[in-house]
Protein backbone atom coordinates (compact mmCIF):
# COMPACT_ATOMS: atom_id res chain seq x y z
CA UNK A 1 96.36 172.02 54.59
CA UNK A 2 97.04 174.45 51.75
CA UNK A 3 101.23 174.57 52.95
CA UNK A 4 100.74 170.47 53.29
CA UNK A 5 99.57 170.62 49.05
CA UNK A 6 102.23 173.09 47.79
CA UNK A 7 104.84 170.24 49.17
CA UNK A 8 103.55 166.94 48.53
CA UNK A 9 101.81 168.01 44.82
CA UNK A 10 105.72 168.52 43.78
CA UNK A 11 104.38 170.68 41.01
CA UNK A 12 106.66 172.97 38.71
CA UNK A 13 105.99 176.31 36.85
CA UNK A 14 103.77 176.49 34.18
CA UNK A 15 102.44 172.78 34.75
CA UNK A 16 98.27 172.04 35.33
CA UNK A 17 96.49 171.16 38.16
CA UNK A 18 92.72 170.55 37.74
CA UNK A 19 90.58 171.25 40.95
CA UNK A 20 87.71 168.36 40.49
CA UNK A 21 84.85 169.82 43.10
CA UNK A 22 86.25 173.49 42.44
CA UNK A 23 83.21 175.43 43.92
CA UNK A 24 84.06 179.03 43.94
CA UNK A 25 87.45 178.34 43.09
CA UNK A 26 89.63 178.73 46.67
CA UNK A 27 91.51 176.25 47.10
CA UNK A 28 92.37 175.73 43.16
CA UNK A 29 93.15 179.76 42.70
CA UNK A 30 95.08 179.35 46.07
CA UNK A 31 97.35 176.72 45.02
CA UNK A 32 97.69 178.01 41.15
CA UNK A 33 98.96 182.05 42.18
CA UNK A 34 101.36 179.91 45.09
CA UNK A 35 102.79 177.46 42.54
CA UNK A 36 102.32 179.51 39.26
CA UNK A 37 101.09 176.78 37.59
CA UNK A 38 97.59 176.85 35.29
CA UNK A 39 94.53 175.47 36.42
CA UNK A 40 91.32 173.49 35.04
CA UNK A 41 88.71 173.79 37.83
CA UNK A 42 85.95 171.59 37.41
CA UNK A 43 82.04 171.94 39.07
CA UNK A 44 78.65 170.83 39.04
CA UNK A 45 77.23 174.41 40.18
CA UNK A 46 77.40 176.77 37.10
CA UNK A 47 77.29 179.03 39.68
CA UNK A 48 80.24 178.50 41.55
CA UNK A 49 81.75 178.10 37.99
CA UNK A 50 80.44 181.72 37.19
CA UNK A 51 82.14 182.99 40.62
CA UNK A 52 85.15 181.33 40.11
CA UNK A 53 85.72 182.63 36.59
CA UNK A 54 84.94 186.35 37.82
CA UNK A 55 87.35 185.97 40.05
CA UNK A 56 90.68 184.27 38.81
CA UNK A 57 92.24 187.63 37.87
CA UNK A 58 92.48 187.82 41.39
CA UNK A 59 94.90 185.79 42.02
CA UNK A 60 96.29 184.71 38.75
CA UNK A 61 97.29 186.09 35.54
CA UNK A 62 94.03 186.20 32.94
CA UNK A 63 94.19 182.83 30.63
CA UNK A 64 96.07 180.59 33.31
CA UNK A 65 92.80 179.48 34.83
CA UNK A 66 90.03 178.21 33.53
CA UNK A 67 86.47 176.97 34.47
CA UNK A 68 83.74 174.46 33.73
CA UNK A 69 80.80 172.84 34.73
CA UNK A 70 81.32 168.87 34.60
CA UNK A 71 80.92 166.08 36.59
CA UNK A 72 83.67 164.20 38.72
CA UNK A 73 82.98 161.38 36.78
CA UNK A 74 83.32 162.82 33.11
CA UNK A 75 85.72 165.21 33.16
CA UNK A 76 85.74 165.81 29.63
CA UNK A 77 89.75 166.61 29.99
CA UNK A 78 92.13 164.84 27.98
CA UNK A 79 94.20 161.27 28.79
CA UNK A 80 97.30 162.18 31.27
CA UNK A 81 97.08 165.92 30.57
CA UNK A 82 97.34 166.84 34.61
CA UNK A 83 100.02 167.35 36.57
CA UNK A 84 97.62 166.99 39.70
CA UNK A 85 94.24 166.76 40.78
CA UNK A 86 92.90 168.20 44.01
CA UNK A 87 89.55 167.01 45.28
CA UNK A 88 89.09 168.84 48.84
CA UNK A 89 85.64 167.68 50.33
CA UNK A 90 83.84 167.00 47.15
CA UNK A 91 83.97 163.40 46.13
CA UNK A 92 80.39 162.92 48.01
CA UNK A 93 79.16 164.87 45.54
CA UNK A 94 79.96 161.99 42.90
CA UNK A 95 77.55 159.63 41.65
CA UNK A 96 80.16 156.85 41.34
CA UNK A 97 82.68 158.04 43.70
CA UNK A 98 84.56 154.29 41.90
CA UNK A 99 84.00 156.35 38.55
CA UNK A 100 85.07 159.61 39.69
CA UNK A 101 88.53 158.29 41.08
CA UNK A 102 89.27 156.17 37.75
CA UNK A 103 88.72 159.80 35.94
CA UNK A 104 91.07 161.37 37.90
CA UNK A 105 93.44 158.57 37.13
CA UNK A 106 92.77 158.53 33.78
CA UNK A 107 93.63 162.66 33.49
CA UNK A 108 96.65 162.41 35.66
CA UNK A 109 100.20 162.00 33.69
CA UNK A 110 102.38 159.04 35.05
CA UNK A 111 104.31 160.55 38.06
CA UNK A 112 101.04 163.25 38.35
CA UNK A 113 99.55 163.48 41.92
CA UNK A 114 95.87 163.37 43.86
CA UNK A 115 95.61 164.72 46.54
CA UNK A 116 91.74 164.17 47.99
CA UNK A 117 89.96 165.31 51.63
CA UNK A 118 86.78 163.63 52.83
CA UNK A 119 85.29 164.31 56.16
CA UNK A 120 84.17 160.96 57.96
CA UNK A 121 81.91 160.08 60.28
CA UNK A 122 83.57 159.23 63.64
CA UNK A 123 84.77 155.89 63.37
CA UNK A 124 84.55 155.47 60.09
CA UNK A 125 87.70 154.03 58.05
CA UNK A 126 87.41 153.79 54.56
CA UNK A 127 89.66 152.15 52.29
CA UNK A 128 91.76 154.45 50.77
CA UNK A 129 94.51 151.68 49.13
CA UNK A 130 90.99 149.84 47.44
CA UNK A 131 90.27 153.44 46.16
CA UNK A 132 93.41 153.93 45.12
CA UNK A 133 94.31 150.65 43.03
CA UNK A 134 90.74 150.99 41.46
CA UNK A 135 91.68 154.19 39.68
CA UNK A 136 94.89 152.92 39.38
CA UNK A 137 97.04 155.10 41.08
CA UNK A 138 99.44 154.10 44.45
CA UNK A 139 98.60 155.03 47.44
CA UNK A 140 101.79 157.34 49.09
CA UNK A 141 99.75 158.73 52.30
CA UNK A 142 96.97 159.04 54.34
CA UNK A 143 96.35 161.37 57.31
CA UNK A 144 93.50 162.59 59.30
CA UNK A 145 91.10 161.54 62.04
CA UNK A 146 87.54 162.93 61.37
CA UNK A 147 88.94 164.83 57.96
CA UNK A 148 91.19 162.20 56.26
CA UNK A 149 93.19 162.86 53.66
CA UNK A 150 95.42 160.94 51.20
CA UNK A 151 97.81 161.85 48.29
CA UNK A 152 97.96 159.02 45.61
CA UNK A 153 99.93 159.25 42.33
CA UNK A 154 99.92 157.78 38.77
CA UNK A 155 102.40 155.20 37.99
């Protein structure tokens, strides 16, 4: 999955990717010392933020990632300053899982990418292009059986 993000995010040196969900900071760290970009990772567990800021020298340079405890919903980032968001397995933790995708649109640049995982239930099918056009972003792709995935972007 982490190979599949570092092609379809299409991000460039130096640019930001916030990880909304963060936890301890894998995937986000991952992605941000593979793509040398900086990254805004985002959590409601101030623990996981704590972890996640003790270890970013790990795998990045000190000052090119950064950590906070917020909500999915409120962000508190500003308009169309991302490049991309990642949300891997956390958008269950939103309240308004409608509100949480409209803030990701809302902090994405036009051309900036989501890319979002959510483990289903078997049989489930949710609609991914409804999600999608209510945060106003396009839907590009959705894969997956019982973990789907889709990559959206701003217009």
């Amino acid at each position: 999955m982490l190979g599949l993000l570092v092609t379809r995010l299409q991000l460039a040196p130096g640019q930001l990717l916030v990880d909304a969900g963060c936890g301890t900071g894998g995937v986000g760290l991952w992605l941000a010392r593979a793509l040398s970009v900086h990254l805004a990772g985002l959590d409601l567990s101030a623990a996981a933020v704590q972890h996640a800021t003790a270890r970013a020298t790990t795998f990045v340079p000190t000052k090119r990632a950064a950590f906070r405890v917020a909500a999915l919903e409120a962000t508190g980032l500003p308009d169309s300053c991302a490049h991309a968001v990642v949300c891997v397995d956390a958008l269950g933790f939103a309240t308004d899982r409608t509100a949480a995708l409209r803030e990701f649109g809302r902090v994405l640049a036009p051309g900036g990418r989501l890319a979002l995982t959510q483990a289903l239930r078997r049989g489930a099918a949710p609609d991914f292009e409804e999600h999608a056009r209510a945060a106003g972003l396009v839907l590009e792709h959705v894969s997956g059986l019982t973990v789907s995935s889709y990559l959206a972007f701003a217009g």
